[in-house]
PDB file of N, CA and C in Angstrom:
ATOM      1  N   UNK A   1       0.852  -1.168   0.000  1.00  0.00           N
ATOM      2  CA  UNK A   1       0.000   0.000   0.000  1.00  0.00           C
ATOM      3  C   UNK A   1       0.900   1.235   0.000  1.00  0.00           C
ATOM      4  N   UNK A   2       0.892   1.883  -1.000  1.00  0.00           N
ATOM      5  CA  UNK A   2       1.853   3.112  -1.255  1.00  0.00           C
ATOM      6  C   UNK A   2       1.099   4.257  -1.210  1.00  0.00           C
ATOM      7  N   UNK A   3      -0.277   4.224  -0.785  1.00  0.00           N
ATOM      8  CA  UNK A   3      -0.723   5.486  -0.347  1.00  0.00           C
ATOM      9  C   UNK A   3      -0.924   6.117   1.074  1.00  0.00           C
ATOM     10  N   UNK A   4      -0.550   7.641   1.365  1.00  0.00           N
ATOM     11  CA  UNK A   4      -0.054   8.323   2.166  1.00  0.00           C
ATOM     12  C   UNK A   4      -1.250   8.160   2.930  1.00  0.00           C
ATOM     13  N   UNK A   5      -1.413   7.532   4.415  1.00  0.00           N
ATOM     14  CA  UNK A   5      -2.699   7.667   5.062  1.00  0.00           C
ATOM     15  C   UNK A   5      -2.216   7.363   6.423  1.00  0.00           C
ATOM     16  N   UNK A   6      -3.496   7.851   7.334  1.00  0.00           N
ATOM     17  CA  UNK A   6      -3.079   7.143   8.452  1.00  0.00           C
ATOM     18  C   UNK A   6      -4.311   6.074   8.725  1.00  0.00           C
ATOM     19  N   UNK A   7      -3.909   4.710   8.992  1.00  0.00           N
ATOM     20  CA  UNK A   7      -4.519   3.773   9.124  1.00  0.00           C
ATOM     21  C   UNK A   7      -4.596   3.442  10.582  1.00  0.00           C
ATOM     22  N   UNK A   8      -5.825   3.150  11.275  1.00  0.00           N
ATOM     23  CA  UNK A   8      -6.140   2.953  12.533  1.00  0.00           C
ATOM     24  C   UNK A   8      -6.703   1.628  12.533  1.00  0.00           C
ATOM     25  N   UNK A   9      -6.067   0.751  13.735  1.00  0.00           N
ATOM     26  CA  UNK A   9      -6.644  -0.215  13.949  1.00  0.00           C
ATOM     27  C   UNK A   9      -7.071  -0.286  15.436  1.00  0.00           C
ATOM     28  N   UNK A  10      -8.249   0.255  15.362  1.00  0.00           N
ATOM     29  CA  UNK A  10      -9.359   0.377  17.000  1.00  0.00           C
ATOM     30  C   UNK A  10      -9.667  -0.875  17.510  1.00  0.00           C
ATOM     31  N   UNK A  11      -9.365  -1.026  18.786  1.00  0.00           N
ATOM     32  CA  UNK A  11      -9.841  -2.059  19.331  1.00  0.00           C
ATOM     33  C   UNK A  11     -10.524  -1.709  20.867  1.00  0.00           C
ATOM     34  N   UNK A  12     -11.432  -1.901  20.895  1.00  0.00           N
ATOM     35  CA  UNK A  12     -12.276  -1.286  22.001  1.00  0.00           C
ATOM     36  C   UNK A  12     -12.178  -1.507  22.996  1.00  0.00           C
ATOM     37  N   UNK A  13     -11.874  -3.137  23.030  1.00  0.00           N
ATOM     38  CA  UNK A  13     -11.896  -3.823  24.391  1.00  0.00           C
ATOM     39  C   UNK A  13     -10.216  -3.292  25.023  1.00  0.00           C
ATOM     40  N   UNK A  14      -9.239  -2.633  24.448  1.00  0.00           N
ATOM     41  CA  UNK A  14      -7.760  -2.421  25.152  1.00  0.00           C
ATOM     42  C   UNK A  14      -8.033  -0.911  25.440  1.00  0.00           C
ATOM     43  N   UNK A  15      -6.712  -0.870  25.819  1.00  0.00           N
ATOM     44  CA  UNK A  15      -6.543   0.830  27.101  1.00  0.00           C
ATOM     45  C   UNK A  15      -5.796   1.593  25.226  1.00  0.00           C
ATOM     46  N   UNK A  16      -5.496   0.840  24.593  1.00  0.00           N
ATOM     47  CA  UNK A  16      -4.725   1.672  23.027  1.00  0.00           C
ATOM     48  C   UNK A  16      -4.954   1.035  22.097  1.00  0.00           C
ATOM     49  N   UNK A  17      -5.332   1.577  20.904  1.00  0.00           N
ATOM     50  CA  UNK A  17      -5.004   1.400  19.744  1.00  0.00           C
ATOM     51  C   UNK A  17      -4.042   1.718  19.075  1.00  0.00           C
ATOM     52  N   UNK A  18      -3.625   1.219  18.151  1.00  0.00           N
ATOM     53  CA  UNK A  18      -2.604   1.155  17.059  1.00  0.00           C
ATOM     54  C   UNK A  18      -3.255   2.356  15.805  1.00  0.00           C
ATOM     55  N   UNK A  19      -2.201   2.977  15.395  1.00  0.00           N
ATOM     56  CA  UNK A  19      -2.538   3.958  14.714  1.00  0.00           C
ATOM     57  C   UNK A  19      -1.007   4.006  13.671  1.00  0.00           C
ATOM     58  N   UNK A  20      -1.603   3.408  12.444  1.00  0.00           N
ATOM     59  CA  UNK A  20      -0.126   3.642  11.328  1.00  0.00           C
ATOM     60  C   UNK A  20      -0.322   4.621  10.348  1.00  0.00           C
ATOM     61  N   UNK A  21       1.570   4.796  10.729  1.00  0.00           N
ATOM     62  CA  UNK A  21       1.417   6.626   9.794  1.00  0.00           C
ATOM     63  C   UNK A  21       2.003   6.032   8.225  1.00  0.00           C
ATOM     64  N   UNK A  22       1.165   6.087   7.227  1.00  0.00           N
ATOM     65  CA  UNK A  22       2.269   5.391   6.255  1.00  0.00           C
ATOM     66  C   UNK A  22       2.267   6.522   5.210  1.00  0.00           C
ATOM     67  N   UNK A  23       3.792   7.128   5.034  1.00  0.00           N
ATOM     68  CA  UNK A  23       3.919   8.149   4.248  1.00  0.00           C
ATOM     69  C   UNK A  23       5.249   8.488   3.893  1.00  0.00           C
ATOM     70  N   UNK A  24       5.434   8.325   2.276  1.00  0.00           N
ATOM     71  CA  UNK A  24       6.421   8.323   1.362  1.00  0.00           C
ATOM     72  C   UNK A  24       7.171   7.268   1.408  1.00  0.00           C
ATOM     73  N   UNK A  25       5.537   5.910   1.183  1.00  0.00           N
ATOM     74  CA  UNK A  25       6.841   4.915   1.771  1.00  0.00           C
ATOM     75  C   UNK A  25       7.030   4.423   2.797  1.00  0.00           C
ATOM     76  N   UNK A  26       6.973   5.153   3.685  1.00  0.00           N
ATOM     77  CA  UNK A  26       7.515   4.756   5.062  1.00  0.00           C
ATOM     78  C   UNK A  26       6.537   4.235   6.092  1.00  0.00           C
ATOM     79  N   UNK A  27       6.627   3.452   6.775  1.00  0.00           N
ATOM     80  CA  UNK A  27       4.978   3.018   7.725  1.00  0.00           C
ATOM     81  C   UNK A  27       5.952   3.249   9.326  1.00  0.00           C
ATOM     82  N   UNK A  28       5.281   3.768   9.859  1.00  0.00           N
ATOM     83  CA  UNK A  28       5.526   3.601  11.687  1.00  0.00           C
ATOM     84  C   UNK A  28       4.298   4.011  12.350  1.00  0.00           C
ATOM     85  N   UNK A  29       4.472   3.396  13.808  1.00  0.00           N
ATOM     86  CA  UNK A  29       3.186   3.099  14.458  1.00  0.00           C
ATOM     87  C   UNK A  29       3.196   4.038  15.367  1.00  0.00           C
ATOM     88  N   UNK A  30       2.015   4.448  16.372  1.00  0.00           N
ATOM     89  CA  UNK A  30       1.731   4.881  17.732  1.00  0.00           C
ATOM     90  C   UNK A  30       0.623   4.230  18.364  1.00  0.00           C
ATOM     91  N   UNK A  31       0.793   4.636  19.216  1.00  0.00           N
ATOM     92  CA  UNK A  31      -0.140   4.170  20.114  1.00  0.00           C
ATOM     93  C   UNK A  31      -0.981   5.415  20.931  1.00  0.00           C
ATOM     94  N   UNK A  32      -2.548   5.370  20.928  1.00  0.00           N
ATOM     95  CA  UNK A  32      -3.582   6.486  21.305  1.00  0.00           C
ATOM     96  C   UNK A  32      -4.229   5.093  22.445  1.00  0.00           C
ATOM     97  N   UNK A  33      -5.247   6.375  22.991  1.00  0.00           N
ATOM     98  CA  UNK A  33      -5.816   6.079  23.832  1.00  0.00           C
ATOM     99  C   UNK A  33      -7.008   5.517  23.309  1.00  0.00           C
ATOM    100  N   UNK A  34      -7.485   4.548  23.411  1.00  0.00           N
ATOM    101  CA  UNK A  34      -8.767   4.014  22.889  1.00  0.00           C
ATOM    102  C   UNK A  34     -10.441   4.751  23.608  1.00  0.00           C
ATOM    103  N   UNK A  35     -10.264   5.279  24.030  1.00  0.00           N
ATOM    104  CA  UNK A  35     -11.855   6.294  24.464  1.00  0.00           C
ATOM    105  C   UNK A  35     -11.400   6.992  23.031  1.00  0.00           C
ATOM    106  N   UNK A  36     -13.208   7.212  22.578  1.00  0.00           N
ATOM    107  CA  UNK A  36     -13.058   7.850  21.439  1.00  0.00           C
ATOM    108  C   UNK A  36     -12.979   8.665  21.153  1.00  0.00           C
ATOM    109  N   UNK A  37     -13.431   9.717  22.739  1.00  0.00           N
ATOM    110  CA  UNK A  37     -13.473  11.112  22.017  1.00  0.00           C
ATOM    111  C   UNK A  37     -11.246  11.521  22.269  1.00  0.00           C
ATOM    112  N   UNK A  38     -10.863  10.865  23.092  1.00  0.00           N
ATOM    113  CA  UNK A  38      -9.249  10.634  22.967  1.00  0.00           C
ATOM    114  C   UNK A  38      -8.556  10.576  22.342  1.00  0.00           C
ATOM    115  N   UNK A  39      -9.185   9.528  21.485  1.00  0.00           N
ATOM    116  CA  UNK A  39      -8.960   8.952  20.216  1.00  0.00           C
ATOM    117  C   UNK A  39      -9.367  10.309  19.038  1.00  0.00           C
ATOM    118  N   UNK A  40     -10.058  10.739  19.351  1.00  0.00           N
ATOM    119  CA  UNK A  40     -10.695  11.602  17.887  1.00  0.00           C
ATOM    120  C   UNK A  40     -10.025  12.880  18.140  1.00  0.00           C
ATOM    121  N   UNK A  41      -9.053  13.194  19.217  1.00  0.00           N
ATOM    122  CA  UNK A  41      -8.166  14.458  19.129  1.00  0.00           C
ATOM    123  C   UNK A  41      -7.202  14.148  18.891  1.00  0.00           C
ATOM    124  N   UNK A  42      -6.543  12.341  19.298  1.00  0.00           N
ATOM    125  CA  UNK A  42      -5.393  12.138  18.318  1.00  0.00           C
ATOM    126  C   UNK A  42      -5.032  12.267  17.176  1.00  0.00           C
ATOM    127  N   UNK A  43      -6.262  11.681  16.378  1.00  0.00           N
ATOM    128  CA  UNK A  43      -6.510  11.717  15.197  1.00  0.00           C
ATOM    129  C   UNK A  43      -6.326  13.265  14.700  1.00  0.00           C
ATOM    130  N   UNK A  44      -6.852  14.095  15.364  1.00  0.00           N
ATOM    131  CA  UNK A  44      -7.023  15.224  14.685  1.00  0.00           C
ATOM    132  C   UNK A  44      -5.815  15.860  14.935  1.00  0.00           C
ATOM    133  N   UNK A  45      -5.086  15.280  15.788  1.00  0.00           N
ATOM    134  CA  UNK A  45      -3.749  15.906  16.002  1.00  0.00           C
ATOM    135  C   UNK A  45      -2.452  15.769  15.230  1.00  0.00           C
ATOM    136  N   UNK A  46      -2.649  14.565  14.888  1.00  0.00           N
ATOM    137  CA  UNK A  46      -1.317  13.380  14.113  1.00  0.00           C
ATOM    138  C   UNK A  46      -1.741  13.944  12.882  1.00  0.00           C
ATOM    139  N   UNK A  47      -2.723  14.250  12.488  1.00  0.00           N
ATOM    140  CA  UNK A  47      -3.286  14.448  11.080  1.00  0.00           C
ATOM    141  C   UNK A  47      -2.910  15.976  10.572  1.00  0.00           C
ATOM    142  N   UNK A  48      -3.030  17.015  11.367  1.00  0.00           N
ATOM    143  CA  UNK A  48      -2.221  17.907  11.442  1.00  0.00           C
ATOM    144  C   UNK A  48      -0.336  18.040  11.537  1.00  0.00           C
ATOM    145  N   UNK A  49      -0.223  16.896  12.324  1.00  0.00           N
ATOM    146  CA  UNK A  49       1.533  17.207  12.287  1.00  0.00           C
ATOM    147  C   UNK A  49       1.979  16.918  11.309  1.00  0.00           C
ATOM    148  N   UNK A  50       1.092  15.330  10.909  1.00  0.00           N
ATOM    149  CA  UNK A  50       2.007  14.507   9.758  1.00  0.00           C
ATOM    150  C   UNK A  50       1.261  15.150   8.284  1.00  0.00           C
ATOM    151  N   UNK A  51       0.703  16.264   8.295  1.00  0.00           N
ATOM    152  CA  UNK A  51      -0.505  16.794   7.097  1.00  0.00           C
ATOM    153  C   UNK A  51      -0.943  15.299   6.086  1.00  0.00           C
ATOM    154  N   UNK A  52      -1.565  14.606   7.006  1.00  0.00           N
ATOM    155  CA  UNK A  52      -2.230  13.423   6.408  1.00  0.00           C
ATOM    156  C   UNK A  52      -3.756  13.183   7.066  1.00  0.00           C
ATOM    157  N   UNK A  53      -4.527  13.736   5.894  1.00  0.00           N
ATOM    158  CA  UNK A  53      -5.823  13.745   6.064  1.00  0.00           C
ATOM    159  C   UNK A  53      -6.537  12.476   5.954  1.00  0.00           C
ATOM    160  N   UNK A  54      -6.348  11.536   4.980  1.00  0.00           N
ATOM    161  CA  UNK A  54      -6.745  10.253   4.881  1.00  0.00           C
ATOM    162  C   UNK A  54      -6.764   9.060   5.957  1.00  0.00           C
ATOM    163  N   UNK A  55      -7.731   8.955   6.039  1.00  0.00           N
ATOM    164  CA  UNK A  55      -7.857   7.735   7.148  1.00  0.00           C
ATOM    165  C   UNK A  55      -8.519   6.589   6.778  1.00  0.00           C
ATOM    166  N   UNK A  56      -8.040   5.467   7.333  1.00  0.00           N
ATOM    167  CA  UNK A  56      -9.167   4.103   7.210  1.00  0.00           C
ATOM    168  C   UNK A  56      -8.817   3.540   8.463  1.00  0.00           C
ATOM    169  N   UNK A  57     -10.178   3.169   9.043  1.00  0.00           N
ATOM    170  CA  UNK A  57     -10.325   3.067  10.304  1.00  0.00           C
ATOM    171  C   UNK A  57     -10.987   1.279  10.127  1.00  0.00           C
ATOM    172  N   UNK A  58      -9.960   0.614  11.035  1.00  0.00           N
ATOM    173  CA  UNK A  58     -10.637  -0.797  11.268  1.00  0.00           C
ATOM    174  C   UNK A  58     -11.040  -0.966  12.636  1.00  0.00           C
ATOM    175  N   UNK A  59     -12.189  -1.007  12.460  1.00  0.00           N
ATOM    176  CA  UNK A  59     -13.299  -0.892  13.625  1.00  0.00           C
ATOM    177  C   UNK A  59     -14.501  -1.855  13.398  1.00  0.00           C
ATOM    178  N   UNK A  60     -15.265  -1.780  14.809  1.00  0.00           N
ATOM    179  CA  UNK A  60     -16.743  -2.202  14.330  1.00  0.00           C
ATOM    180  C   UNK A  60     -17.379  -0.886  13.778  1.00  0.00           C
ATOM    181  N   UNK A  61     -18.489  -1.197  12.804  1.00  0.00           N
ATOM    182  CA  UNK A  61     -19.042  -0.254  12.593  1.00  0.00           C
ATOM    183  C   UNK A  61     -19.958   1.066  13.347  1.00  0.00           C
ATOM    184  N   UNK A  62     -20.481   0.005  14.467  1.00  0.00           N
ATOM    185  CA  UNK A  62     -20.637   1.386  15.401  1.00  0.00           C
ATOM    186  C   UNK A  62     -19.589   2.121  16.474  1.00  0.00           C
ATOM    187  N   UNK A  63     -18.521   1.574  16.437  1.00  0.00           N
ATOM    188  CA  UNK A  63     -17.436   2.647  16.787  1.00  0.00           C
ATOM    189  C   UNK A  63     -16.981   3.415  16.349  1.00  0.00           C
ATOM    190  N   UNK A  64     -16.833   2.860  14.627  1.00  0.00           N
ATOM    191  CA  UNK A  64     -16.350   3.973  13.057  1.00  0.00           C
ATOM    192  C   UNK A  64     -17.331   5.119  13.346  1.00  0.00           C
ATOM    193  N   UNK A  65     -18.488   4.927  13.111  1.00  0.00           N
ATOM    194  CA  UNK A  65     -19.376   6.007  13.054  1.00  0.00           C
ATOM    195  C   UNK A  65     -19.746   7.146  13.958  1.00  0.00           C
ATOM    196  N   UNK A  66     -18.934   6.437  15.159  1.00  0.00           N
ATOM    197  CA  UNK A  66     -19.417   7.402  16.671  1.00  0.00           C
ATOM    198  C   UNK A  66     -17.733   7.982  16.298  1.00  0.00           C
ATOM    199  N   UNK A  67     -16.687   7.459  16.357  1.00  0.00           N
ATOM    200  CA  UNK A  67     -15.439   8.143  15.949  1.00  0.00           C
ATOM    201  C   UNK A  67     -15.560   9.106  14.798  1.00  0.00           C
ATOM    202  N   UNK A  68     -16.008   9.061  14.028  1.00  0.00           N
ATOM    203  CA  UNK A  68     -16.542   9.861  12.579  1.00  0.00           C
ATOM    204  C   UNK A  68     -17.755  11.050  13.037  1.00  0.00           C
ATOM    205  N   UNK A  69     -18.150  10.495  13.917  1.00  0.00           N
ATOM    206  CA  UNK A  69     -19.282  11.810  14.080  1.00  0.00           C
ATOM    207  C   UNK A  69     -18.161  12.567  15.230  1.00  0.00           C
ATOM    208  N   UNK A  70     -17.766  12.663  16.038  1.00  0.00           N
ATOM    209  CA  UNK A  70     -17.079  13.113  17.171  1.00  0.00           C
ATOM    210  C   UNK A  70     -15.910  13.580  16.488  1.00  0.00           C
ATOM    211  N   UNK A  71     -15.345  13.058  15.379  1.00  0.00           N
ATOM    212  CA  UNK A  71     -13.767  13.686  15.177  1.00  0.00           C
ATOM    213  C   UNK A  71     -14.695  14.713  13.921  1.00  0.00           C
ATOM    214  N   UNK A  72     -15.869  14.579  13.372  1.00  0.00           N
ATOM    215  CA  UNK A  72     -16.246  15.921  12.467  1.00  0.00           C
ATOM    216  C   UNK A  72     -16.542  17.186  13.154  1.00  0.00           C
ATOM    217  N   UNK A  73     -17.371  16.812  14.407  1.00  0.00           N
ATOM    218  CA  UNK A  73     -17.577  17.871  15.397  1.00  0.00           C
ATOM    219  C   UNK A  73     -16.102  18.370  15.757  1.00  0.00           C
ATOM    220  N   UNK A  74     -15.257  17.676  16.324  1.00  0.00           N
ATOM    221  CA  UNK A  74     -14.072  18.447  16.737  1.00  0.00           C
ATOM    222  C   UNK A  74     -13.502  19.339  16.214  1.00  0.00           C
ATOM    223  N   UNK A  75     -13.604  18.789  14.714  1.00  0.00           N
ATOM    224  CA  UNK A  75     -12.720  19.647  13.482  1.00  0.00           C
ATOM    225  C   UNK A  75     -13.392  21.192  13.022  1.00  0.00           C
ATOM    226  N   UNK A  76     -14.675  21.346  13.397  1.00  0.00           N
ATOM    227  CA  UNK A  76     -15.739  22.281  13.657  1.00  0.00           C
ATOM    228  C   UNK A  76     -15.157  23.388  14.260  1.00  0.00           C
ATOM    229  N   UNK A  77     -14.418  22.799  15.468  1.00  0.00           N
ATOM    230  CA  UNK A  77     -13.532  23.805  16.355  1.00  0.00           C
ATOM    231  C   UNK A  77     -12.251  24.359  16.415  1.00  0.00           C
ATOM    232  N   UNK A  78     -11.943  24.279  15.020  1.00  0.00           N
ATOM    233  CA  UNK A  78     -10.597  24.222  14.869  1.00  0.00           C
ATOM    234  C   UNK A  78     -10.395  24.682  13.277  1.00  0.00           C
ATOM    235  N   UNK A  79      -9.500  25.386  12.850  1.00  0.00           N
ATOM    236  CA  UNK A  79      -9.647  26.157  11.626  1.00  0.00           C
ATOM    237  C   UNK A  79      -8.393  24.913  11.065  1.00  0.00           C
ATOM    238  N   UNK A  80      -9.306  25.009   9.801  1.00  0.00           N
ATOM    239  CA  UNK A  80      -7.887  23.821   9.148  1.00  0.00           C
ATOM    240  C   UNK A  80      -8.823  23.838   7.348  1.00  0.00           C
ATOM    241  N   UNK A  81      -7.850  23.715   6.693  1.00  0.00           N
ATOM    242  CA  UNK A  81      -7.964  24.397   5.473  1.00  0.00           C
ATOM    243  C   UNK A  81      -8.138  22.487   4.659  1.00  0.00           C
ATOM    244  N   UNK A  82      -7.933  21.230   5.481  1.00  0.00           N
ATOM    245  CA  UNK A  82      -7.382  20.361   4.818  1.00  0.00           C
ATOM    246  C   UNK A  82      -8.693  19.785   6.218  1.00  0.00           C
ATOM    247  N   UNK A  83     -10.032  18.924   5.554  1.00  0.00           N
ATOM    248  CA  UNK A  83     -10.676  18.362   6.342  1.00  0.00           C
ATOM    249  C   UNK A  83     -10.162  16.637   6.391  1.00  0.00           C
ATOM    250  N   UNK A  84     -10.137  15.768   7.418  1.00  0.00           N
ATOM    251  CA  UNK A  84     -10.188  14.507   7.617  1.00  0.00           C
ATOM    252  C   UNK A  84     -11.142  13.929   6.811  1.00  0.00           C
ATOM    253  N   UNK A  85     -10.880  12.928   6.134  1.00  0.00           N
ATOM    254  CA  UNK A  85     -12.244  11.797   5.666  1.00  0.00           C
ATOM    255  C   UNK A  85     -11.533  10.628   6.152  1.00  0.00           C
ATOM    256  N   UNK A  86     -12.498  10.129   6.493  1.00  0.00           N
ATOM    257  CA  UNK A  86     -12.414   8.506   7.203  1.00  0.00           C
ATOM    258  C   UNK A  86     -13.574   7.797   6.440  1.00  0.00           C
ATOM    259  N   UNK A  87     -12.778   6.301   5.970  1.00  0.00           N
ATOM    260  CA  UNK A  87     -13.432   5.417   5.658  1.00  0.00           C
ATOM    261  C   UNK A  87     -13.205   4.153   6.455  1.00  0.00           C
ATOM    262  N   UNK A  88     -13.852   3.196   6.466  1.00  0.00           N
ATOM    263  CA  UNK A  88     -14.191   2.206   7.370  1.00  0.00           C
ATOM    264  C   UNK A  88     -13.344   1.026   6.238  1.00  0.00           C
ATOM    265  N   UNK A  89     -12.183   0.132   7.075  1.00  0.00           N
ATOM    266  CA  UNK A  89     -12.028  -0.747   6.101  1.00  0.00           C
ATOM    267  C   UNK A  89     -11.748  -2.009   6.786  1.00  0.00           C
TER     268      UNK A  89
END
């Protein structure tokens, strides 16, 4: 996979998720806090440092969607010229 994204792999039941930065090439990991709204300022944070808007989020679907509604609201509050899209994969 040679496209620039950050890929999240949520797991609900742990204290962290895995969150991969893969860009120019290069893949490395972190680790966030799994509460979502935690989770949805990481996101909005890493996504800003690393200017990587793309996301695919492996989740259940009603976690994707509560993470997706909560990280759109966040971004609401915050001036940024480059919005997040998250897809579920």
């Amino acid at each position: 996979m040679k496209e620039d994204m950050l890929l999240v792999d949520y797991d609900p039941f742990a204290c962290d998720s895995r969150i991969l930065i893969m860009q120019n090439g290069v893949r490395s990991s972190i680790d966030a806090c799994s509460d979502i709204p935690e989770l949805s300022k990481a996101l909005i944070s890493y996504a800003q440092q690393y200017n990587l808007y793309n996301m695919k989020i492996h989740a259940p679907v009603n976690f994707f969607y509560e993470l997706k509604r909560i990280t759109e609201k966040e971004e609401l509050n915050q001036y940024s010229e480059n919005k997040i899209t998250m897809e579920i994969c």
